[in-house]
PDB file of N, CA and C in Angstrom:
ATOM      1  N   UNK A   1      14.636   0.038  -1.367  1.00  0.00           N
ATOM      2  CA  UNK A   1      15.625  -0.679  -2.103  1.00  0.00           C
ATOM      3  C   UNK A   1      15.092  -2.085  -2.381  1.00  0.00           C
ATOM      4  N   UNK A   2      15.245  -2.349  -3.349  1.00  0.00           N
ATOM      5  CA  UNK A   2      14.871  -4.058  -3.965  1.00  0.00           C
ATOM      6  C   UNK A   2      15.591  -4.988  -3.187  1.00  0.00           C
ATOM      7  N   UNK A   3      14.379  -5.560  -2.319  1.00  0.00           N
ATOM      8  CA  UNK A   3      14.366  -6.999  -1.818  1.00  0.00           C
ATOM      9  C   UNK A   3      14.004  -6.370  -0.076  1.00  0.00           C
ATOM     10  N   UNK A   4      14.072  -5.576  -0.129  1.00  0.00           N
ATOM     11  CA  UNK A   4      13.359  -5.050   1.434  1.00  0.00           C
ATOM     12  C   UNK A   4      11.649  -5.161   2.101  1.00  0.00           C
ATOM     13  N   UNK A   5      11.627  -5.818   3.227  1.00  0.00           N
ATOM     14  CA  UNK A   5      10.503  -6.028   3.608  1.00  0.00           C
ATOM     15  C   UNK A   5       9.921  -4.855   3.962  1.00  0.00           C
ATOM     16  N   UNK A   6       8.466  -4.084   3.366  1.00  0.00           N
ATOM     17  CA  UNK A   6       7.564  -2.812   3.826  1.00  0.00           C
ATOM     18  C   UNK A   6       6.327  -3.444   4.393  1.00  0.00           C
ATOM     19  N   UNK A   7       5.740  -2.964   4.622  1.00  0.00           N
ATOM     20  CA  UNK A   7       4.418  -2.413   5.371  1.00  0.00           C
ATOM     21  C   UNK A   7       3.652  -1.052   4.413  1.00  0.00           C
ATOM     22  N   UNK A   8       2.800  -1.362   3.765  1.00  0.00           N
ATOM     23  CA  UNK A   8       2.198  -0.323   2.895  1.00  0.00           C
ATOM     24  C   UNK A   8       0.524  -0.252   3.452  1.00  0.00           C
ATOM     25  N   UNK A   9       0.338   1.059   3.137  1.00  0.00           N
ATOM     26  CA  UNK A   9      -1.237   1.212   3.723  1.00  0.00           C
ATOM     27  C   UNK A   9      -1.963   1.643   2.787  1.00  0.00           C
ATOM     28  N   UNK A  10      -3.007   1.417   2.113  1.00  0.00           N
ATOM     29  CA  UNK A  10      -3.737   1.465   0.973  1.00  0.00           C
ATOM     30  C   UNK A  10      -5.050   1.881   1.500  1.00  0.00           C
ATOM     31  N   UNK A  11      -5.809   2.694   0.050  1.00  0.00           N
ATOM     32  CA  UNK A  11      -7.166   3.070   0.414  1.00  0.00           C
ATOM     33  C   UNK A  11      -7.596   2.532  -1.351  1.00  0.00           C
ATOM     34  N   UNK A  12      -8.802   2.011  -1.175  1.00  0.00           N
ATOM     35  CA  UNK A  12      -9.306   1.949  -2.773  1.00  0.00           C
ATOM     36  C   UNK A  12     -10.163   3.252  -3.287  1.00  0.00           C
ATOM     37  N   UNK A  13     -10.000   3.561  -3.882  1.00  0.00           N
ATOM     38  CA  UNK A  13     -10.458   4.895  -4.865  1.00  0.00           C
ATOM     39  C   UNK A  13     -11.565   4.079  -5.648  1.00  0.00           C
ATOM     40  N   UNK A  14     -12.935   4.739  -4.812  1.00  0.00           N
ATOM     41  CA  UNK A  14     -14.012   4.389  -5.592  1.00  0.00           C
ATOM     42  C   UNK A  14     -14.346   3.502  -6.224  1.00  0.00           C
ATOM     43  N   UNK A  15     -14.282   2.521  -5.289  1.00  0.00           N
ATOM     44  CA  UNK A  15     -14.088   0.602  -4.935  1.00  0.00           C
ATOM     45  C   UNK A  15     -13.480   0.903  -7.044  1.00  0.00           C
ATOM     46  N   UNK A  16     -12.458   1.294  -7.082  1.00  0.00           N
ATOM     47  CA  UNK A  16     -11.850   1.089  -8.404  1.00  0.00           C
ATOM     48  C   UNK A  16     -10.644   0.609  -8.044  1.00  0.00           C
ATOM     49  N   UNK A  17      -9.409   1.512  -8.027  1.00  0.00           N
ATOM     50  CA  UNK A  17      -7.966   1.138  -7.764  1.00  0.00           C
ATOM     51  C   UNK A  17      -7.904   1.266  -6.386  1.00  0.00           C
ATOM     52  N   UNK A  18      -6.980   0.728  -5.944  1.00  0.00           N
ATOM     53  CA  UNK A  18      -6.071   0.543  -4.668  1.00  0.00           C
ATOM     54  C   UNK A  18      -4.984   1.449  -4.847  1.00  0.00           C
ATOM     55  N   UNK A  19      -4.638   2.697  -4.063  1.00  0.00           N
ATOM     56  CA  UNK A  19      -3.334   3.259  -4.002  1.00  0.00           C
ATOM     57  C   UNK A  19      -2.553   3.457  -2.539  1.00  0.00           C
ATOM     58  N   UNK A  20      -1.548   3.717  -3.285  1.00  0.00           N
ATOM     59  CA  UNK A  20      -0.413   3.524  -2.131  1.00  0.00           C
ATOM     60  C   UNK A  20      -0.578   4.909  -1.082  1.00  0.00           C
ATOM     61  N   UNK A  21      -1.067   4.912   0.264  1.00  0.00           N
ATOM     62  CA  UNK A  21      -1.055   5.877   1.122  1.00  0.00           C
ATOM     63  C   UNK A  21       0.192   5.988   1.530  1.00  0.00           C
ATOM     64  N   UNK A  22       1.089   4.696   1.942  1.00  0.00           N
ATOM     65  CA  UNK A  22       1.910   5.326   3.012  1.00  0.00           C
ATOM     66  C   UNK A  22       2.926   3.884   2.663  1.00  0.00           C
ATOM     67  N   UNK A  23       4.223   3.623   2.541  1.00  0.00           N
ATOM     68  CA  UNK A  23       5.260   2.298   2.694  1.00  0.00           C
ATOM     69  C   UNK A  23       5.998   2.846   3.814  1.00  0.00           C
ATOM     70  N   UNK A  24       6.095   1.847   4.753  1.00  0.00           N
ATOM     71  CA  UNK A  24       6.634   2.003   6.098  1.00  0.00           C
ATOM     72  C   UNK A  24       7.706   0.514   6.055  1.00  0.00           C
ATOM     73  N   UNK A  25       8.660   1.160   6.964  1.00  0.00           N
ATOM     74  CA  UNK A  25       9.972  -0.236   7.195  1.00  0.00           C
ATOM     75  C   UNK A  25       9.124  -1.188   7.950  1.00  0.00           C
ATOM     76  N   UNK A  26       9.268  -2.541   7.333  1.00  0.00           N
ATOM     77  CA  UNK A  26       8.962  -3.113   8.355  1.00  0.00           C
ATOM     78  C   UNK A  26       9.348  -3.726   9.848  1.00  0.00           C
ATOM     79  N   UNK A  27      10.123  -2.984   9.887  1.00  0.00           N
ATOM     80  CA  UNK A  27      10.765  -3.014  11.285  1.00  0.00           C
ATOM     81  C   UNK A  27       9.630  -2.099  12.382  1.00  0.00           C
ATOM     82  N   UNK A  28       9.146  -1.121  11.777  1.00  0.00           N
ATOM     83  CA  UNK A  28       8.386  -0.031  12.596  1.00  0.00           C
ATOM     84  C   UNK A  28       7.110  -0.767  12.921  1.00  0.00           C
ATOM     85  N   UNK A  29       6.567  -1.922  12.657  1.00  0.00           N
ATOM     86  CA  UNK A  29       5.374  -2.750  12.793  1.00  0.00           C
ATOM     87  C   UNK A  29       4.092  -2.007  13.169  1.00  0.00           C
ATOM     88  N   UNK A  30       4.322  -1.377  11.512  1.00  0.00           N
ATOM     89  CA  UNK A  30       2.674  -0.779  11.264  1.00  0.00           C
ATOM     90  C   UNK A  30       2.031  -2.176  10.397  1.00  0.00           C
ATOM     91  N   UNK A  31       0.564  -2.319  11.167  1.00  0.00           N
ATOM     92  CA  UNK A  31       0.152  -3.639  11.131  1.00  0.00           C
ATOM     93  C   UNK A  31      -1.227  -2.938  11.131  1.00  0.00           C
ATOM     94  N   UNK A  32      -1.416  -2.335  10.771  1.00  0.00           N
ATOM     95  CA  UNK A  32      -3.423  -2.134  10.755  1.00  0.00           C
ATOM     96  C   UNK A  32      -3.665  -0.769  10.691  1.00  0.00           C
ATOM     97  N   UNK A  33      -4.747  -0.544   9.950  1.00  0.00           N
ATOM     98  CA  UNK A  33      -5.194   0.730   9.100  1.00  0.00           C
ATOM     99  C   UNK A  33      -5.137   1.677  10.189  1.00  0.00           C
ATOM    100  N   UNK A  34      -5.711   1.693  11.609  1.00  0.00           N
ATOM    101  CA  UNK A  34      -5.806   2.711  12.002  1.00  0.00           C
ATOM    102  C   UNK A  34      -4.496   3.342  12.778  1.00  0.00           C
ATOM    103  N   UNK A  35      -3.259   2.583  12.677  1.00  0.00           N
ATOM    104  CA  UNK A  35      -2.110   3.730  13.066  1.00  0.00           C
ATOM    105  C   UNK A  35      -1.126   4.241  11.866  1.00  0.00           C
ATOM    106  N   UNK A  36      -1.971   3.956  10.915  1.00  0.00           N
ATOM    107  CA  UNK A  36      -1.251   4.834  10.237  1.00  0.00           C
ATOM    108  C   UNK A  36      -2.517   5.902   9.240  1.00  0.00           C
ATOM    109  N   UNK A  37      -3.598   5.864   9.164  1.00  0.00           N
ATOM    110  CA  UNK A  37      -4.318   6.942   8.778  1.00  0.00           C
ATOM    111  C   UNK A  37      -5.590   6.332   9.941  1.00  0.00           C
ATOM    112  N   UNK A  38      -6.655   7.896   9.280  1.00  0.00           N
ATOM    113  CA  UNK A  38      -8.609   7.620   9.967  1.00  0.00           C
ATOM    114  C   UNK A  38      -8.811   6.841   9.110  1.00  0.00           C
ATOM    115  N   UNK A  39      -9.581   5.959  10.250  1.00  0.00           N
ATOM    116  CA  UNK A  39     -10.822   5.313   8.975  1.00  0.00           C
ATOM    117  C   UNK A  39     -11.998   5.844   7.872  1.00  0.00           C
ATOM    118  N   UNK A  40     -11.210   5.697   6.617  1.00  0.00           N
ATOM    119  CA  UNK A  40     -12.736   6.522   5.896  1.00  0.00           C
ATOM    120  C   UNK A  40     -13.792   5.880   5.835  1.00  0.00           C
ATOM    121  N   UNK A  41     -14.598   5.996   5.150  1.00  0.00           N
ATOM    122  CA  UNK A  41     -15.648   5.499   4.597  1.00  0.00           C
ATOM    123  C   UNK A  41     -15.649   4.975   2.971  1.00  0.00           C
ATOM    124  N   UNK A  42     -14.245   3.939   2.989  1.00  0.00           N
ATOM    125  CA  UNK A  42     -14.164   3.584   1.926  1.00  0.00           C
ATOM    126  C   UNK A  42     -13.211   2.447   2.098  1.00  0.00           C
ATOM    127  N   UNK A  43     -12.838   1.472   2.007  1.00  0.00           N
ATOM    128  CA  UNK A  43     -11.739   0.176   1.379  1.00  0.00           C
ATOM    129  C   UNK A  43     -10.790   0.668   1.824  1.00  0.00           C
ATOM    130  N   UNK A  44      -9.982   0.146   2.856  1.00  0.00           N
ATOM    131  CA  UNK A  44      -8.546   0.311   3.447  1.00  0.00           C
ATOM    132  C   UNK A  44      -7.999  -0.654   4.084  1.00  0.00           C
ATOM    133  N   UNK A  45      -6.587  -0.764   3.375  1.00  0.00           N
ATOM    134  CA  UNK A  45      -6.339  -2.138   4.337  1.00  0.00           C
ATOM    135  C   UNK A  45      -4.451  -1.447   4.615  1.00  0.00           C
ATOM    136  N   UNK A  46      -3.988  -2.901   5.550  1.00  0.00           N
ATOM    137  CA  UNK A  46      -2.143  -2.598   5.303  1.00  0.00           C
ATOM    138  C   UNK A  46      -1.891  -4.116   5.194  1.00  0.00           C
ATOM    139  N   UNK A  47      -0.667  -3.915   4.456  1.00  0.00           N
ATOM    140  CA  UNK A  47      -0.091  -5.268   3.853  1.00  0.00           C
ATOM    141  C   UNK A  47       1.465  -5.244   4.120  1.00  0.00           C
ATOM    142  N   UNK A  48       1.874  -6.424   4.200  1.00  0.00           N
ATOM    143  CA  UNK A  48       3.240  -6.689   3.865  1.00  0.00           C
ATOM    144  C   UNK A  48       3.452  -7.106   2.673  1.00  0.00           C
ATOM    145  N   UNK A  49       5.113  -6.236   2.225  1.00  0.00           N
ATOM    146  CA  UNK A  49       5.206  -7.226   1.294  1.00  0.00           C
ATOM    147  C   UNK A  49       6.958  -6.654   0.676  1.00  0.00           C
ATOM    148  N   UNK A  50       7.705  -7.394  -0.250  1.00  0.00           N
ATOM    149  CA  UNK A  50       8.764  -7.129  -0.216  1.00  0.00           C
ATOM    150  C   UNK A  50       8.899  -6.196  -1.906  1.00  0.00           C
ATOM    151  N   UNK A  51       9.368  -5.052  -1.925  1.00  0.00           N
ATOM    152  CA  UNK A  51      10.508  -4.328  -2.778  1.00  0.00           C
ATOM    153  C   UNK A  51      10.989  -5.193  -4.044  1.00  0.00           C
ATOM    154  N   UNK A  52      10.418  -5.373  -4.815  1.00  0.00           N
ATOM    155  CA  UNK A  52      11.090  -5.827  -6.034  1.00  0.00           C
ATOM    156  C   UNK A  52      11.223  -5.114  -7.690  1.00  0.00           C
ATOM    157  N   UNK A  53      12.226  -5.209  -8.145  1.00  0.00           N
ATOM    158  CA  UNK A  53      12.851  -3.816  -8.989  1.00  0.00           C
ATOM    159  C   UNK A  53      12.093  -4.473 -10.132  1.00  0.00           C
ATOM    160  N   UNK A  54      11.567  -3.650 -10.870  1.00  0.00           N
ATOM    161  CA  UNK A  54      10.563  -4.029 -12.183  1.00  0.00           C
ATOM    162  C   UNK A  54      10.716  -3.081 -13.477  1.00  0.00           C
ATOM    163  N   UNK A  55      11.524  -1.357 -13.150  1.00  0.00           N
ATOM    164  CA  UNK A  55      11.665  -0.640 -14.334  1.00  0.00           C
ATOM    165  C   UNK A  55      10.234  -0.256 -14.603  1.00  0.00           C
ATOM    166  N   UNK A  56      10.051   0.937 -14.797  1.00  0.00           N
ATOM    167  CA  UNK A  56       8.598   1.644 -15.538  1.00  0.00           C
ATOM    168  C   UNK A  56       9.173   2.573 -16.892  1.00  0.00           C
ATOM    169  N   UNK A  57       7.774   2.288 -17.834  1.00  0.00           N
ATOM    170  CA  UNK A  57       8.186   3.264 -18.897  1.00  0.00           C
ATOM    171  C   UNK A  57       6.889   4.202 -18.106  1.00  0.00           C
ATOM    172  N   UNK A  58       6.796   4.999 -18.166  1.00  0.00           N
ATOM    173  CA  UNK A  58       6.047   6.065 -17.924  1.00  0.00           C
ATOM    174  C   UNK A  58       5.194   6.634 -19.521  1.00  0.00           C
ATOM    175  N   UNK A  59       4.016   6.942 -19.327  1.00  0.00           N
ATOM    176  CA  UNK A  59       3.086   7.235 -20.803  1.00  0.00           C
ATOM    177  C   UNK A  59       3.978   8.288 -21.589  1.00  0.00           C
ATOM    178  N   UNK A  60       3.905   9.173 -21.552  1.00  0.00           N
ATOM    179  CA  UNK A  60       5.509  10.014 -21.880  1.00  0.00           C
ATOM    180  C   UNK A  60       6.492  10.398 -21.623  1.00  0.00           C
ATOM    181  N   UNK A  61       7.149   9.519 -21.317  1.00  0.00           N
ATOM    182  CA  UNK A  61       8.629   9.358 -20.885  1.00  0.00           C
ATOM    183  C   UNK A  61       9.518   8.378 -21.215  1.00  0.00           C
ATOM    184  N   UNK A  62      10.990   8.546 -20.523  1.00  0.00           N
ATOM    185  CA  UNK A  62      11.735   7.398 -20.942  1.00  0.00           C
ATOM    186  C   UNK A  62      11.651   6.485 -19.795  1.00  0.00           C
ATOM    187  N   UNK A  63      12.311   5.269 -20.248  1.00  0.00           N
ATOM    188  CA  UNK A  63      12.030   4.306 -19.223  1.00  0.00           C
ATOM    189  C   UNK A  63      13.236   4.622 -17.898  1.00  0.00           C
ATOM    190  N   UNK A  64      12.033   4.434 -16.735  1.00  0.00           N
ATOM    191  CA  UNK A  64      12.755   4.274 -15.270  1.00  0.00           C
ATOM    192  C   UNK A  64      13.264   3.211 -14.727  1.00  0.00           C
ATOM    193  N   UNK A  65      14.665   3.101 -14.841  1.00  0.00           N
ATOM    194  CA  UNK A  65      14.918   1.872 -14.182  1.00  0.00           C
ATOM    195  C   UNK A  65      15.411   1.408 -12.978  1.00  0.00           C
ATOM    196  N   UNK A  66      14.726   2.350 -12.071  1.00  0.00           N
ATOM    197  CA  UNK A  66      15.054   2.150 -10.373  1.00  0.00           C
ATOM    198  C   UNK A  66      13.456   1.986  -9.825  1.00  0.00           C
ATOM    199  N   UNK A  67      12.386   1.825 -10.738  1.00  0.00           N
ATOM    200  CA  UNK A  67      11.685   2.062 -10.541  1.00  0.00           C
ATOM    201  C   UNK A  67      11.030   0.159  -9.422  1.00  0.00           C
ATOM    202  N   UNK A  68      10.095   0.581  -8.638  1.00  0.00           N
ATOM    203  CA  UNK A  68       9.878  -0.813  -8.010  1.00  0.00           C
ATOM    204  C   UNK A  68       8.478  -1.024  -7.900  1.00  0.00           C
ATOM    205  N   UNK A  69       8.623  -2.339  -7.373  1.00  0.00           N
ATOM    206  CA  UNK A  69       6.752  -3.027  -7.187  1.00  0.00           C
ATOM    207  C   UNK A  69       6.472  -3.880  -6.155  1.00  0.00           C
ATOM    208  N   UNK A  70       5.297  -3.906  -5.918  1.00  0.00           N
ATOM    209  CA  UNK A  70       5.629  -4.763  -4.756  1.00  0.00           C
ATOM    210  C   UNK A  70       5.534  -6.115  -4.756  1.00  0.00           C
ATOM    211  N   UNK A  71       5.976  -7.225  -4.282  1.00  0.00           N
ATOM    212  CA  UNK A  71       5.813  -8.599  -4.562  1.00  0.00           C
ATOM    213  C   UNK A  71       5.690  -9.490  -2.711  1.00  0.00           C
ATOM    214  N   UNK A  72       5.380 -10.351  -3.315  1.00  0.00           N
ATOM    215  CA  UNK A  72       4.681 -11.358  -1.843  1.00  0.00           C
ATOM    216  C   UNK A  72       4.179 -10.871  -0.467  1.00  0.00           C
ATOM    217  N   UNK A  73       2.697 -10.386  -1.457  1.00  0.00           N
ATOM    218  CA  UNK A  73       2.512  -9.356  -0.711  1.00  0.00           C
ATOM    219  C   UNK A  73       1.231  -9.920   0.171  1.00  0.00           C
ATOM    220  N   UNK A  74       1.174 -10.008   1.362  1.00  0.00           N
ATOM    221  CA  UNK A  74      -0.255 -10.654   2.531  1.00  0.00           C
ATOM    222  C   UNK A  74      -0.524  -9.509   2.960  1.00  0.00           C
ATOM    223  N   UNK A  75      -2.254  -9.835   3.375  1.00  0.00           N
ATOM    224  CA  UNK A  75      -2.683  -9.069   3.868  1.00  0.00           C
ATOM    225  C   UNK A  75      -2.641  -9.067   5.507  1.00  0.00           C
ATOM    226  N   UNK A  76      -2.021  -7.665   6.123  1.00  0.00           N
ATOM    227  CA  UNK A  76      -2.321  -7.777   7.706  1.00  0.00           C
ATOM    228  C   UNK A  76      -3.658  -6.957   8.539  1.00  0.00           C
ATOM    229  N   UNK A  77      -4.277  -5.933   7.578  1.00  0.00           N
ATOM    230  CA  UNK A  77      -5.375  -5.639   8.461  1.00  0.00           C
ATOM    231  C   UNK A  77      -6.493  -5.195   7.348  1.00  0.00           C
ATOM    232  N   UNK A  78      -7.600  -5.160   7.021  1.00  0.00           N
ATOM    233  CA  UNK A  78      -8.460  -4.425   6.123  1.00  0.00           C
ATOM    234  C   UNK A  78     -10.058  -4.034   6.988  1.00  0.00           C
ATOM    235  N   UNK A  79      -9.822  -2.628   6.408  1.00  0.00           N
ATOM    236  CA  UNK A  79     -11.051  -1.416   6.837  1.00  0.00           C
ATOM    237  C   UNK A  79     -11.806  -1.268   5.517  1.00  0.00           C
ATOM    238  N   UNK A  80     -13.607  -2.212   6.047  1.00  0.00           N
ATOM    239  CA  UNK A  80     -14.100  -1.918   4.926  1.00  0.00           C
ATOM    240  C   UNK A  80     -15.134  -1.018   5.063  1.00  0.00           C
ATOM    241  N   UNK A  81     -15.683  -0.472   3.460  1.00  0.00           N
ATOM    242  CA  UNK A  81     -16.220   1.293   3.689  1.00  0.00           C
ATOM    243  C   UNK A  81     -17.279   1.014   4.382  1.00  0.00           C
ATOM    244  N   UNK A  82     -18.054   0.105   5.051  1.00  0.00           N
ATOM    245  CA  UNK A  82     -18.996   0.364   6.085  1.00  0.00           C
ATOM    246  C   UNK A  82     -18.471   1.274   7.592  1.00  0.00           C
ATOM    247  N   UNK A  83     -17.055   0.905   8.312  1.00  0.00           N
ATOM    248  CA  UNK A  83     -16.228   0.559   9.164  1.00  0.00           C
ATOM    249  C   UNK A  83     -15.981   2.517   9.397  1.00  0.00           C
ATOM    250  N   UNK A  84     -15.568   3.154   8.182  1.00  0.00           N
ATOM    251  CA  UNK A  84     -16.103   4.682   8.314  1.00  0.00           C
ATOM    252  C   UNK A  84     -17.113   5.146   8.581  1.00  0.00           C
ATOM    253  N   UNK A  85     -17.885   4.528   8.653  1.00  0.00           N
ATOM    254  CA  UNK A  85     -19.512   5.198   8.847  1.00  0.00           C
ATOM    255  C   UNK A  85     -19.730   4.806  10.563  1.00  0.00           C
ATOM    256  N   UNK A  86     -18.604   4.137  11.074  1.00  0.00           N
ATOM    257  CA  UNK A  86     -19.342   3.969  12.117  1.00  0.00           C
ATOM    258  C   UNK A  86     -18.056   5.100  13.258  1.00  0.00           C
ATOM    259  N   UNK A  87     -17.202   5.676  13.046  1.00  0.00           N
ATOM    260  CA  UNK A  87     -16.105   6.246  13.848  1.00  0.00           C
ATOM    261  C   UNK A  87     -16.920   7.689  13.472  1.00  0.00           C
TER     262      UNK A  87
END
């Protein structure tokens, strides 16, 4: 819901995009890559950050307007792709 504090865990896709693995409450104080996935061998971090409502049109579709994003967002832990090669 818009204006709620998460905890999101990200992996980068072929040092290209960053996607969303996992949004956790932040009450549950997931704070670092490895309790909430393995370490790959690629760009992973977890962040805070808060729920803010933004609306998506989608490439063919109509527009979503519950749709959200994330905003003020810090970083709390990052796994970089060397960091897989060594677990």
């Amino acid at each position: 819901m818009s204006g709620d504090s998460v905890s999101v865990a990200l992996s980068c896709y072929e040092d290209f995009s960053w996607e969303i693995e996992g949004v956790y409450c932040a009450s549950h104080g997931v704070d670092a890559v490895e309790s909430v996935m393995d370490v790959r061998a690629e760009q992973q971090a977890v962040v805070s950050a808060v729920l803010e409502a933004s609306g998506y049109y989608p490439p063919r579709g109509t527009f979503q307007p519950d749709a959200l994003t994330l905003g003020d967002v810090s970083l709390l832990d990052f796994s970089p792709t060397e960091a897989g090669y060594r677990t």
